[in-house]
N, C-alpha and C. Protein backbone atom coordinates (compact mmCIF):
# COMPACT_ATOMS: atom_id res chain seq x y z
N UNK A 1 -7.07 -28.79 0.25
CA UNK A 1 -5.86 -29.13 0.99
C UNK A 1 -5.39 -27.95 1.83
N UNK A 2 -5.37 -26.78 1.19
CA UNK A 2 -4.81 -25.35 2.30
C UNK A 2 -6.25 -25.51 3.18
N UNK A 3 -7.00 -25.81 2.93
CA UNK A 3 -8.18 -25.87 4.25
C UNK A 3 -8.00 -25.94 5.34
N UNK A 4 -7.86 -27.35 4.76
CA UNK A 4 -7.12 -28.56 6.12
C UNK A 4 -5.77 -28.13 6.55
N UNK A 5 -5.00 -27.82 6.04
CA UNK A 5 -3.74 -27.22 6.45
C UNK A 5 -3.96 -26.06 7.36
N UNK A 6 -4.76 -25.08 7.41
CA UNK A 6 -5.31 -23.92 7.47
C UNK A 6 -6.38 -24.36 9.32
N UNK A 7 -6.90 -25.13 8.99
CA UNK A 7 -7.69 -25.72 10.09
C UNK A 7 -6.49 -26.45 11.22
N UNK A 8 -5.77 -27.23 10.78
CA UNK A 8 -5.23 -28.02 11.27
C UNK A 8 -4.08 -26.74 12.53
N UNK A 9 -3.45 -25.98 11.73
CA UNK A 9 -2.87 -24.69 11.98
C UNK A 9 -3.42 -24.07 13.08
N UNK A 10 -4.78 -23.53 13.21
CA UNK A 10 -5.98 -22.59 13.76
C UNK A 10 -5.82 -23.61 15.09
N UNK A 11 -6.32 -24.87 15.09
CA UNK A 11 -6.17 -25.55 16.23
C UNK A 11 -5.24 -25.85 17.38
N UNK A 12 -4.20 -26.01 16.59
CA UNK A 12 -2.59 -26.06 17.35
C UNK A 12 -2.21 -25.37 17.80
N UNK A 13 -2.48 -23.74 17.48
CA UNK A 13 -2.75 -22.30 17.92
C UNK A 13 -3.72 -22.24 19.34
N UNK A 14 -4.64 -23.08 18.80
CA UNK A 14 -5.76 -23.01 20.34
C UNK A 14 -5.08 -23.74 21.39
N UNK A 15 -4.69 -24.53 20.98
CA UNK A 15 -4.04 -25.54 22.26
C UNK A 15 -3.05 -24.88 22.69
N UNK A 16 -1.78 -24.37 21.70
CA UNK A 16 -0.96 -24.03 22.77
C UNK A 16 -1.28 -22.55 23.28
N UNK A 17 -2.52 -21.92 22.87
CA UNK A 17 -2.62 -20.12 23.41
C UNK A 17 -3.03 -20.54 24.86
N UNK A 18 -3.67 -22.13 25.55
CA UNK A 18 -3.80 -22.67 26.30
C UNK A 18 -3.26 -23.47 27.34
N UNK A 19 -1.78 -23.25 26.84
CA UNK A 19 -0.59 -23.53 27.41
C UNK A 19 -0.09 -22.32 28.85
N UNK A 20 -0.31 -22.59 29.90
CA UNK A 20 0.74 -21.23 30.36
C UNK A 20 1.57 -21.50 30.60
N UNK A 21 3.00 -20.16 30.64
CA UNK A 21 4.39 -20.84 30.79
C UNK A 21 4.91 -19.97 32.26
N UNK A 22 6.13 -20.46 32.13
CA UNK A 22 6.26 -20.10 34.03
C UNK A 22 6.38 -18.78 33.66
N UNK A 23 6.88 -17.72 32.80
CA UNK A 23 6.74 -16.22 32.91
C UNK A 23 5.06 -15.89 33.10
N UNK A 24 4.29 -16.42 32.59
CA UNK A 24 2.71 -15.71 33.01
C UNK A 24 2.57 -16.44 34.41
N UNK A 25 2.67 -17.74 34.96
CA UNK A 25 2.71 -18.24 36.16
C UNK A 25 3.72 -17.23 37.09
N UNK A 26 4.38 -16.49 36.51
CA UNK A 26 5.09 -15.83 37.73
C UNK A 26 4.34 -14.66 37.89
N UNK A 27 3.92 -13.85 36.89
CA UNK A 27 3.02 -12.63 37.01
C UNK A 27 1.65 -12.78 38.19
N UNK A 28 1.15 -13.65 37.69
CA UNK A 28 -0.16 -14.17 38.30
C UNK A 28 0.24 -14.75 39.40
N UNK A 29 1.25 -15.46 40.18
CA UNK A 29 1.52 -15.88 41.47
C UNK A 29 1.85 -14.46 42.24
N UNK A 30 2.34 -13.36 41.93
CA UNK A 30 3.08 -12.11 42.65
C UNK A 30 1.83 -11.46 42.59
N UNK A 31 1.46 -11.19 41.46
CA UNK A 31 0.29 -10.61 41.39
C UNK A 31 -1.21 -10.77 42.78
N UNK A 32 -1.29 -12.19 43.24
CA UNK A 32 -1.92 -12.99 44.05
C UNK A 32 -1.72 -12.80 45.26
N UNK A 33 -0.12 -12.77 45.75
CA UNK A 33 0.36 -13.05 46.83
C UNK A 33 1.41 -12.01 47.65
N UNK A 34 2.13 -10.93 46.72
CA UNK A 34 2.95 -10.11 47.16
C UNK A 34 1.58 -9.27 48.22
N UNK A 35 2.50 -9.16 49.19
CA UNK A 35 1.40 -8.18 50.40
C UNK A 35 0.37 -9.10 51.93
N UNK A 36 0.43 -10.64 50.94
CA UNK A 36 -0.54 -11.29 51.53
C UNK A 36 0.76 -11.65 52.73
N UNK A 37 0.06 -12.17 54.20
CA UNK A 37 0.62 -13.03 54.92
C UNK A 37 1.44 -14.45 54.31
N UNK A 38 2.81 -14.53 55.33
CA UNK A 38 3.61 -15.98 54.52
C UNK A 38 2.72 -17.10 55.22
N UNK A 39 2.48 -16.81 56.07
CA UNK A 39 1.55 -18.02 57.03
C UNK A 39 -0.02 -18.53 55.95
N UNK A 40 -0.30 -17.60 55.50
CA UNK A 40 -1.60 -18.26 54.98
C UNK A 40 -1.45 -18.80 53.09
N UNK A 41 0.07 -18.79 53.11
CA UNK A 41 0.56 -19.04 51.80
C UNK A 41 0.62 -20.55 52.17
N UNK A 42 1.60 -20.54 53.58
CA UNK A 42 2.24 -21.83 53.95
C UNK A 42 0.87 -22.82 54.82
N UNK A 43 -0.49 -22.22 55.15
CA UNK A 43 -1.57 -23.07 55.28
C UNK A 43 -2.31 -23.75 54.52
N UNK A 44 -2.01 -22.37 53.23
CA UNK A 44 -2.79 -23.46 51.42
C UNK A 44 -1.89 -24.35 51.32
N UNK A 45 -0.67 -24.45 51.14
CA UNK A 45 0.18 -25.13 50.09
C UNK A 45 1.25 -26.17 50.72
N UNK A 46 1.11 -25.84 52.25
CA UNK A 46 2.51 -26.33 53.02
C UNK A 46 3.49 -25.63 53.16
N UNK A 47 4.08 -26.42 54.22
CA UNK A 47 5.84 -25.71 55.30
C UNK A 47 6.67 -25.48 53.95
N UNK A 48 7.21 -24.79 53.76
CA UNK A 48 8.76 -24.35 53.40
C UNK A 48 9.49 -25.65 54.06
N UNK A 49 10.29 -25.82 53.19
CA UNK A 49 11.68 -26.69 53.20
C UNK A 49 12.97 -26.16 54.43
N UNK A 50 12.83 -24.91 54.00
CA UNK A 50 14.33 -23.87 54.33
C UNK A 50 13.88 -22.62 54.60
N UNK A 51 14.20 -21.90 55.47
CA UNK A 51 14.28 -20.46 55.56
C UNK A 51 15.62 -20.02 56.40
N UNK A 52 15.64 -18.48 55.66
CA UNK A 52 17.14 -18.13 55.61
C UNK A 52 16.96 -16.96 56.65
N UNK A 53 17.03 -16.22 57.77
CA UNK A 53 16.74 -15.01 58.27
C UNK A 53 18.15 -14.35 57.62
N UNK A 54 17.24 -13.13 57.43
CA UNK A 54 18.29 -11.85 56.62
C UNK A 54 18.83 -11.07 57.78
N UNK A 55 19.74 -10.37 57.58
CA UNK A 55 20.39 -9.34 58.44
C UNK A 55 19.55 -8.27 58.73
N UNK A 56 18.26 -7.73 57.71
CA UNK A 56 17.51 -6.78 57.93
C UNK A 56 16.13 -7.08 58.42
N UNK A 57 16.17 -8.50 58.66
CA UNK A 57 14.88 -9.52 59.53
C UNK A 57 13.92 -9.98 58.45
N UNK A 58 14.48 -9.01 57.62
CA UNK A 58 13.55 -10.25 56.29
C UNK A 58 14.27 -12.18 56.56
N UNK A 59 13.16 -12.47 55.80
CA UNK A 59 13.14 -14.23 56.21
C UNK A 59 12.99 -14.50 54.50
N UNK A 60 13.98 -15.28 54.18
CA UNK A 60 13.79 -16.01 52.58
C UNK A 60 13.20 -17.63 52.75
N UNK A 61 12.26 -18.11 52.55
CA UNK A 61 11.57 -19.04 52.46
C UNK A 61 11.84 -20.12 51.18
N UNK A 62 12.85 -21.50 51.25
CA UNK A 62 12.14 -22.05 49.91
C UNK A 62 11.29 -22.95 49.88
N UNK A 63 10.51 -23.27 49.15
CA UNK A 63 8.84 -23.81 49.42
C UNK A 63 9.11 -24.58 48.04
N UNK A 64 8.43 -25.91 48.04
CA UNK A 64 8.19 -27.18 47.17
C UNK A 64 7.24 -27.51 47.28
N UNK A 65 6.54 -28.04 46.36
CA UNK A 65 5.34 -28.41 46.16
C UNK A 65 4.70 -29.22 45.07
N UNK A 66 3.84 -30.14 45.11
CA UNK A 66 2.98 -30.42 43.40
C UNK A 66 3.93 -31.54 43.15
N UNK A 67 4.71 -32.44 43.91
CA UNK A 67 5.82 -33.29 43.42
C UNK A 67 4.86 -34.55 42.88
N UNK A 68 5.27 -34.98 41.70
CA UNK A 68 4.92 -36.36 40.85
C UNK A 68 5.82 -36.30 40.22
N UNK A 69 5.46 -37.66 39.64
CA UNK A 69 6.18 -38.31 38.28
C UNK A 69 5.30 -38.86 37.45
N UNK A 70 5.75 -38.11 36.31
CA UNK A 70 5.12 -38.54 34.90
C UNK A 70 5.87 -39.98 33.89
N UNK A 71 5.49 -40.25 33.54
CA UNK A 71 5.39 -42.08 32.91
C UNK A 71 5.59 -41.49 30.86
N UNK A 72 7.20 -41.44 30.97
CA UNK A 72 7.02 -41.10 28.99
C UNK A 72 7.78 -42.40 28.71
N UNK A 73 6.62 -42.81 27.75
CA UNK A 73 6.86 -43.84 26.77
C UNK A 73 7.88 -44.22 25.69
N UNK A 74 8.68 -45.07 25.41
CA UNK A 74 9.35 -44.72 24.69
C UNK A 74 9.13 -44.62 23.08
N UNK A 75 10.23 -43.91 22.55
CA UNK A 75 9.64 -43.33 21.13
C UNK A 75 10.60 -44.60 19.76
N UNK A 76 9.69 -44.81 18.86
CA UNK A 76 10.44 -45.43 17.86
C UNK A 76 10.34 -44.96 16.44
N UNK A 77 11.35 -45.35 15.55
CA UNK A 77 11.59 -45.16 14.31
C UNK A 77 10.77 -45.94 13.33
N UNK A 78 9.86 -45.58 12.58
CA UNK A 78 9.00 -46.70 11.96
C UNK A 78 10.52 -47.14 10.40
N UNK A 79 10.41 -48.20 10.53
CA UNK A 79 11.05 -49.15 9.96
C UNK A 79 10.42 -48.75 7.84
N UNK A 80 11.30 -49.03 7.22
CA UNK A 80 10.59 -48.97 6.02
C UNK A 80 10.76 -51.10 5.78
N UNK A 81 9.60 -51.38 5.04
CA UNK A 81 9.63 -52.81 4.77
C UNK A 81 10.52 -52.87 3.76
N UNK A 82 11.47 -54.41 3.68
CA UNK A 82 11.74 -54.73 3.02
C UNK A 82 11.83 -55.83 2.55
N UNK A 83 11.87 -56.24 1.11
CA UNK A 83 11.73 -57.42 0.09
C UNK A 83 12.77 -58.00 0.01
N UNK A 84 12.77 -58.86 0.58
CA UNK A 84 14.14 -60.18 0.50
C UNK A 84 13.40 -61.68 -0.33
N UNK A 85 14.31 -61.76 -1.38
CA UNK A 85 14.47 -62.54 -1.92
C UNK A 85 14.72 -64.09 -1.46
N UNK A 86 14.12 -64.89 -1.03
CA UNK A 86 14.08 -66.31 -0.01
C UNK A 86 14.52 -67.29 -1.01
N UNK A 87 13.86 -67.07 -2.13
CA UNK A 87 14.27 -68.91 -2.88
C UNK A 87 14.14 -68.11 -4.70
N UNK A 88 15.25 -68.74 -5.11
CA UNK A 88 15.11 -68.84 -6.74
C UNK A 88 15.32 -69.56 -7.51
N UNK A 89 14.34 -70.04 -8.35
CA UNK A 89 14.80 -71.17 -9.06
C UNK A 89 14.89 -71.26 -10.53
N UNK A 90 15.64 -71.84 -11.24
CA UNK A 90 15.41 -71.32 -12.73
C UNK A 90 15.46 -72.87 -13.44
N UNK A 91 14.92 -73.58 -13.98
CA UNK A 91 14.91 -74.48 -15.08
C UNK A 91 14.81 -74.51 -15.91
N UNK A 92 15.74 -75.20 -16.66
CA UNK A 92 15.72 -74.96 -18.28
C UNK A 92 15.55 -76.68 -18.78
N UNK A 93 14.92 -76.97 -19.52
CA UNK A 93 13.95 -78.09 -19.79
C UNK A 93 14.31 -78.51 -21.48
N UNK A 94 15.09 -79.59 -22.19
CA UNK A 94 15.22 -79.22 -23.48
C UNK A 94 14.73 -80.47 -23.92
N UNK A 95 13.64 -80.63 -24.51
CA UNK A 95 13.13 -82.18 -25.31
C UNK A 95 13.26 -81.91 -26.52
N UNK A 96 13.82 -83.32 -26.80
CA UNK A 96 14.05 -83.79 -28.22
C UNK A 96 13.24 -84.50 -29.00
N UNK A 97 12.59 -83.87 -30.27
CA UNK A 97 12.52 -85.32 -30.87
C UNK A 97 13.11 -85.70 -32.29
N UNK A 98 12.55 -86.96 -32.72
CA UNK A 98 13.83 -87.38 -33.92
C UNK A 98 12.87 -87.94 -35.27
N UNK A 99 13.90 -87.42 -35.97
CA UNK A 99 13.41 -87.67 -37.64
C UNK A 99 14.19 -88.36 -38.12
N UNK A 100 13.99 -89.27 -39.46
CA UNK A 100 14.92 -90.57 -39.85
C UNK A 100 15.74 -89.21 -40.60
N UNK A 101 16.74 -89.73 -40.90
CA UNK A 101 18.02 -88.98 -41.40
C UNK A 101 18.37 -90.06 -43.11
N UNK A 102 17.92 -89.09 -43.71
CA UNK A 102 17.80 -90.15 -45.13
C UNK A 102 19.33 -90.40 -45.66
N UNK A 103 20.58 -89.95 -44.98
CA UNK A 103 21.51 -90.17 -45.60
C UNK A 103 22.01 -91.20 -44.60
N UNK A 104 21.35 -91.34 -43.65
CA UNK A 104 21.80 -92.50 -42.48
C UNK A 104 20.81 -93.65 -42.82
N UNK A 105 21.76 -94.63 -43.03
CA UNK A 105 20.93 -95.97 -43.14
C UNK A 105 20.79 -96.76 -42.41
N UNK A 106 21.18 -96.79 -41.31
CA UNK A 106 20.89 -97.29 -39.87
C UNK A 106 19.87 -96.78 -39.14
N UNK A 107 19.35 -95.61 -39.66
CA UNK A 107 17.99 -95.24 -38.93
C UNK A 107 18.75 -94.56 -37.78
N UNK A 108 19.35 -93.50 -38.12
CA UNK A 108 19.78 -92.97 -36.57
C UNK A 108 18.93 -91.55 -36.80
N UNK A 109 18.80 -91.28 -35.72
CA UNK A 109 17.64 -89.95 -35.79
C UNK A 109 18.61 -88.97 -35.61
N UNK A 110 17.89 -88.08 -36.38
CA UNK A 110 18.51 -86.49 -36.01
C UNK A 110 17.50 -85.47 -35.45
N UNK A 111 18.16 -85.16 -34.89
CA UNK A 111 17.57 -84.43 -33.74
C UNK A 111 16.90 -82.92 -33.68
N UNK A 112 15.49 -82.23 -33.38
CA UNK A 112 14.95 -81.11 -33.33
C UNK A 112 14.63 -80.74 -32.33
N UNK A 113 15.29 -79.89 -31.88
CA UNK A 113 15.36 -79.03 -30.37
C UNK A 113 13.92 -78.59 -30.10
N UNK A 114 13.07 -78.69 -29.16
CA UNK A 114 12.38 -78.15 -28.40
C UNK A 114 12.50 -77.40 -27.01
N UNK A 115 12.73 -76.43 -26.63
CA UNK A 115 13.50 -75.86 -25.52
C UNK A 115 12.54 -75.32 -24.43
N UNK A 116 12.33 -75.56 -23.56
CA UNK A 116 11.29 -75.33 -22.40
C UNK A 116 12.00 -74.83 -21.33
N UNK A 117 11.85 -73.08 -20.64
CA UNK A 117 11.97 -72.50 -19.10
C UNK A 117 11.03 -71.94 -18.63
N UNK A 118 11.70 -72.85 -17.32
CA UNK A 118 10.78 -72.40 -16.24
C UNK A 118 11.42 -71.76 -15.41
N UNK A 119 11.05 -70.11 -14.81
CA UNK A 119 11.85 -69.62 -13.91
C UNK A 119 11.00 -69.80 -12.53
N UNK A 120 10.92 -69.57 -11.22
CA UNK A 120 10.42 -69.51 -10.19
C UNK A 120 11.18 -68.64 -9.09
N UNK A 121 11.21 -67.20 -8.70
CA UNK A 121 11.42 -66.94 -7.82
C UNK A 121 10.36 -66.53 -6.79
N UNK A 122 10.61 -66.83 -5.17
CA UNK A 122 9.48 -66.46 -4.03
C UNK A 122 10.17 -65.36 -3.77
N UNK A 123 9.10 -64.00 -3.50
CA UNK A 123 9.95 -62.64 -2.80
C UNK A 123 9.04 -62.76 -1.40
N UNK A 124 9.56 -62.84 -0.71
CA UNK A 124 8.99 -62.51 0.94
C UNK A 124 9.42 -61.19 1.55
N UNK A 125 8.25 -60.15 1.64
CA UNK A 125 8.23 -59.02 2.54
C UNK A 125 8.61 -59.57 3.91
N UNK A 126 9.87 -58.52 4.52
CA UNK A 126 10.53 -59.25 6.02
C UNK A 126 10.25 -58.14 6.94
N UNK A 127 9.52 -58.15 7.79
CA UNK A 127 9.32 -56.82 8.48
C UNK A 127 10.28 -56.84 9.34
N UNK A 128 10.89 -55.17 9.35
CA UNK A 128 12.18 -55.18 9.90
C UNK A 128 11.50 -54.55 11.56
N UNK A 129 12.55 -55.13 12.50
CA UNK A 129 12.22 -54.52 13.89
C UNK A 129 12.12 -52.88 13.96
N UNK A 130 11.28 -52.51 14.90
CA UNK A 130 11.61 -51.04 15.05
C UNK A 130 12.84 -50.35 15.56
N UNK A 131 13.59 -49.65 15.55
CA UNK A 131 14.35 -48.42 16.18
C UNK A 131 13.91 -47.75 17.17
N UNK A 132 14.41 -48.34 18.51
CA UNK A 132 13.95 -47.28 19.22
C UNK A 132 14.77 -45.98 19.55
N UNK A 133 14.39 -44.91 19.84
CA UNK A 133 14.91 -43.55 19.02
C UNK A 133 15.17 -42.94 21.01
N UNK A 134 14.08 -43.09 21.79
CA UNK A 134 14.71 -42.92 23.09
C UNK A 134 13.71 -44.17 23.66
N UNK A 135 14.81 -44.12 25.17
CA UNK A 135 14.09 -45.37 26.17
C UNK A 135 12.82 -44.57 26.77
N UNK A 136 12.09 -45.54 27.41
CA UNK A 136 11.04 -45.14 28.23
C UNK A 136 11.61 -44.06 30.01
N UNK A 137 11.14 -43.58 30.17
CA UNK A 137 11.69 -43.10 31.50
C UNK A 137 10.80 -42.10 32.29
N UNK A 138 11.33 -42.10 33.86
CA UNK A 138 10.27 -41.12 34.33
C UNK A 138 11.27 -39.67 34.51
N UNK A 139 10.05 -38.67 34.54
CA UNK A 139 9.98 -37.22 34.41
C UNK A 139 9.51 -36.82 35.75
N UNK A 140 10.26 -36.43 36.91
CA UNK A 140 10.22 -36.01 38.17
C UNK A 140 9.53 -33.97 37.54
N UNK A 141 8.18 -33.89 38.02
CA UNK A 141 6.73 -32.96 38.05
C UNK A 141 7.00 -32.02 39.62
N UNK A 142 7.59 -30.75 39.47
CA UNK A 142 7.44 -30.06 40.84
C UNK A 142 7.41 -28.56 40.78
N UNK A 143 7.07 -27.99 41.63
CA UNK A 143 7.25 -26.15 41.82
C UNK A 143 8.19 -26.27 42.62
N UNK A 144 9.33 -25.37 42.54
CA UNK A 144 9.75 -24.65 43.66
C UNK A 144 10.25 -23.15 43.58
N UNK A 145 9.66 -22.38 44.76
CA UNK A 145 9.41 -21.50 44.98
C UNK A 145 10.21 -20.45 46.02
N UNK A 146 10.77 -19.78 45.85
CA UNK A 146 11.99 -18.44 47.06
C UNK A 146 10.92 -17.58 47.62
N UNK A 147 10.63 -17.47 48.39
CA UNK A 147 9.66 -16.22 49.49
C UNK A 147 10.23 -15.63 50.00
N UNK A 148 10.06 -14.07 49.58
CA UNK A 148 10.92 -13.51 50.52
C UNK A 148 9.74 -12.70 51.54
N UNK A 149 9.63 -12.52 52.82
CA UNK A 149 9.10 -12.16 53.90
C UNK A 149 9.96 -11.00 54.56
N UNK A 150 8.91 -9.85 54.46
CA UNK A 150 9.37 -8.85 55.35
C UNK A 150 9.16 -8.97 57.42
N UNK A 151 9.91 -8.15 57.97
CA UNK A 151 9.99 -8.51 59.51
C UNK A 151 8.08 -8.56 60.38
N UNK A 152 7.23 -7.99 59.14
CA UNK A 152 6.06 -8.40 59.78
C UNK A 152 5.17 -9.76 59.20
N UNK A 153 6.34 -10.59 58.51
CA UNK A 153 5.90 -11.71 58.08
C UNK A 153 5.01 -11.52 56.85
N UNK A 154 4.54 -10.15 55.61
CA UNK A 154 4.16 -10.15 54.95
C UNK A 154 5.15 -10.23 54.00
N UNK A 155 4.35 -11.39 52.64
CA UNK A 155 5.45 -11.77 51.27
C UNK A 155 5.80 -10.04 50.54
N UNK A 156 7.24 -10.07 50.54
CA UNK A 156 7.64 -8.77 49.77
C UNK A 156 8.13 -9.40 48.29
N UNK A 157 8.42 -10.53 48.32
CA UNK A 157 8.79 -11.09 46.92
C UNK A 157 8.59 -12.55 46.59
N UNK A 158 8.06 -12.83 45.86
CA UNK A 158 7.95 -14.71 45.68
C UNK A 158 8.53 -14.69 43.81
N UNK A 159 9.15 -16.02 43.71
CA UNK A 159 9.33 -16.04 42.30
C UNK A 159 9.69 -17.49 42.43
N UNK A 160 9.40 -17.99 41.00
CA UNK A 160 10.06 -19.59 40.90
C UNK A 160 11.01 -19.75 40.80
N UNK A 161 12.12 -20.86 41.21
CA UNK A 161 13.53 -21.28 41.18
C UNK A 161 13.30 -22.05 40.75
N UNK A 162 12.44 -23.22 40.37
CA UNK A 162 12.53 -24.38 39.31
C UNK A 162 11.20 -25.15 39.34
N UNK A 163 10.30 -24.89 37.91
CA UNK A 163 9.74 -24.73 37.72
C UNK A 163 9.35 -25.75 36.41
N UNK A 164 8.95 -27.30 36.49
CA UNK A 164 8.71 -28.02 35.49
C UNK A 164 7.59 -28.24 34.63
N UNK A 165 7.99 -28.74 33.63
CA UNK A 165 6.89 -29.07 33.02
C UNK A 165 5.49 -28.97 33.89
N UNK A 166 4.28 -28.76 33.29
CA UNK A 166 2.83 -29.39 34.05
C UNK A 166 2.68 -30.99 33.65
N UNK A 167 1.80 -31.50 34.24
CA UNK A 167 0.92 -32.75 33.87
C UNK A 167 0.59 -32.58 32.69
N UNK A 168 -0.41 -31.45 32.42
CA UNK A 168 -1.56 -31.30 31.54
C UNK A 168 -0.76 -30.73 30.58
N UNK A 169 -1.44 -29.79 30.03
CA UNK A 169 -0.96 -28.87 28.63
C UNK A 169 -0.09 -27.86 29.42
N UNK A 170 0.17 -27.73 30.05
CA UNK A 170 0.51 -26.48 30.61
C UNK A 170 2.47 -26.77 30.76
N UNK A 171 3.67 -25.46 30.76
CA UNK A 171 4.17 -25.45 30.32
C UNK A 171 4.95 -25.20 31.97
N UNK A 172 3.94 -25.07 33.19
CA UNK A 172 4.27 -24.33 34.23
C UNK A 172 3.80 -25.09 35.39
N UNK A 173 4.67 -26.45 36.12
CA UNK A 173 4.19 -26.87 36.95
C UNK A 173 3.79 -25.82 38.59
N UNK A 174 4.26 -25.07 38.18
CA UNK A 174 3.67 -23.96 39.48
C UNK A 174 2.64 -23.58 39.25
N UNK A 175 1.71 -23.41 37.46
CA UNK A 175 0.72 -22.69 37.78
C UNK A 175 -0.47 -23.53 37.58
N UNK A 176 -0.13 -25.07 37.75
CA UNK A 176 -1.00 -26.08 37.97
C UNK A 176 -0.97 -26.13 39.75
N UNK A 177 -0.17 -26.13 40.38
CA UNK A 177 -0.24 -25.86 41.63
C UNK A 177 -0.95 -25.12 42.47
N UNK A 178 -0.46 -24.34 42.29
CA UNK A 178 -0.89 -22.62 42.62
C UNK A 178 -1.83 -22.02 41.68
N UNK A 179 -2.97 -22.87 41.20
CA UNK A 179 -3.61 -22.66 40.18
C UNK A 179 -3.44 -21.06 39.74
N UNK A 180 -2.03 -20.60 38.85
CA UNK A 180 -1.99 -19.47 38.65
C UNK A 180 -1.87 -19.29 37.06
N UNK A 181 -3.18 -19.68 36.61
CA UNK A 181 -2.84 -19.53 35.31
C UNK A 181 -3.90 -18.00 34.51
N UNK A 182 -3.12 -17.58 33.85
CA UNK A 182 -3.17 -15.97 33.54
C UNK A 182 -4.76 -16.29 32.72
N UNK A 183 -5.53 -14.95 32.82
CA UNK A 183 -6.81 -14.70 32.36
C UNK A 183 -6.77 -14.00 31.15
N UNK A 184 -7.23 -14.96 30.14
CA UNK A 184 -6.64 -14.84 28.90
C UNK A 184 -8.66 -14.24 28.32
């Protein structure tokens, strides 16, 4: 049993050391791109949304990208079964029979109890509906990204401003994008 516990552990470990989250997606995007041209950022990936010109001719860029929607199912409460009692019946059954009564001379019988029950109850298992615990709903999937551009149009700073879930395992919809996931 600690085996399996032990195994089960080791694995869940692999999956999520396989996870990246937007702090290693931010290393590995700056890492990539600080120095490079904004133009050949904005030819991989697409236009910027917005840009801001600075007072010192720097240009702030915000850039979106990778937009979906993910499909979560909704979640339920498993129900415990329960035994309801439908029908009960109980009979009680008493036959008689008769012996001459020697002090009765009319022949009247007296009487010896024989007593007969029958009980009968049906139990019917009622399966109870589930609980649902949340509704189904969609999960709006995107990067977005601040560039900042010096006056010869090379990136002096990029970082994420909002930064969702991935599709996959991943914890960093930017570094499914920007395929920037750290070299582990």
């Amino acid at each position: 049993m600690k085996f399996r516990l032990a195994a089960i552990v080791a694995i869940a470990g692999a999956i999520l050391a396989g996870c990246t989250t937007t702090e290693e997606a931010q290393q590995v995007i700056q890492s990539r791109w600080i120095g490079q041209p904004v133009e050949v950022f904005f030819t991989q990936y697409g236009p910027p949304y917005a840009e801001y010109p600075m007072a010192s001719g720097a240009t702030i860029y915000s850039w979106r990208g990778g937009d979906t929607t993910r499909y979560i199912a909704p979640t339920y409460a498993t129900p415990a079964e329960s035994e309801q009692v439908i029908k009960k019946t109980t009979t009680k059954t008493t036959t008689e029979t008769g012996k001459k009564n020697k002090k009765d001379k009319d022949k009247k019988k007296n009487k010896d109890k024989k007593v007969t029950e029958t009980t009968t109850t049906t139990t019917v298992v009622v399966p109870q509906q589930p609980q649902m615990i949340s509704p189904p709903r969609y999960e709006d999937l995107f990067c977005e990204l601040q560039i900042t551009a010096d006056t010869t149009s090379r990136i002096i700073a990029i970082r994420a401003t909002n930064d969702t879930d991935g599709e996959g395992l991943s914890f960093s919809r930017c570094a499914e994008v920007l395929n920037a996931h750290p070299q582990k």
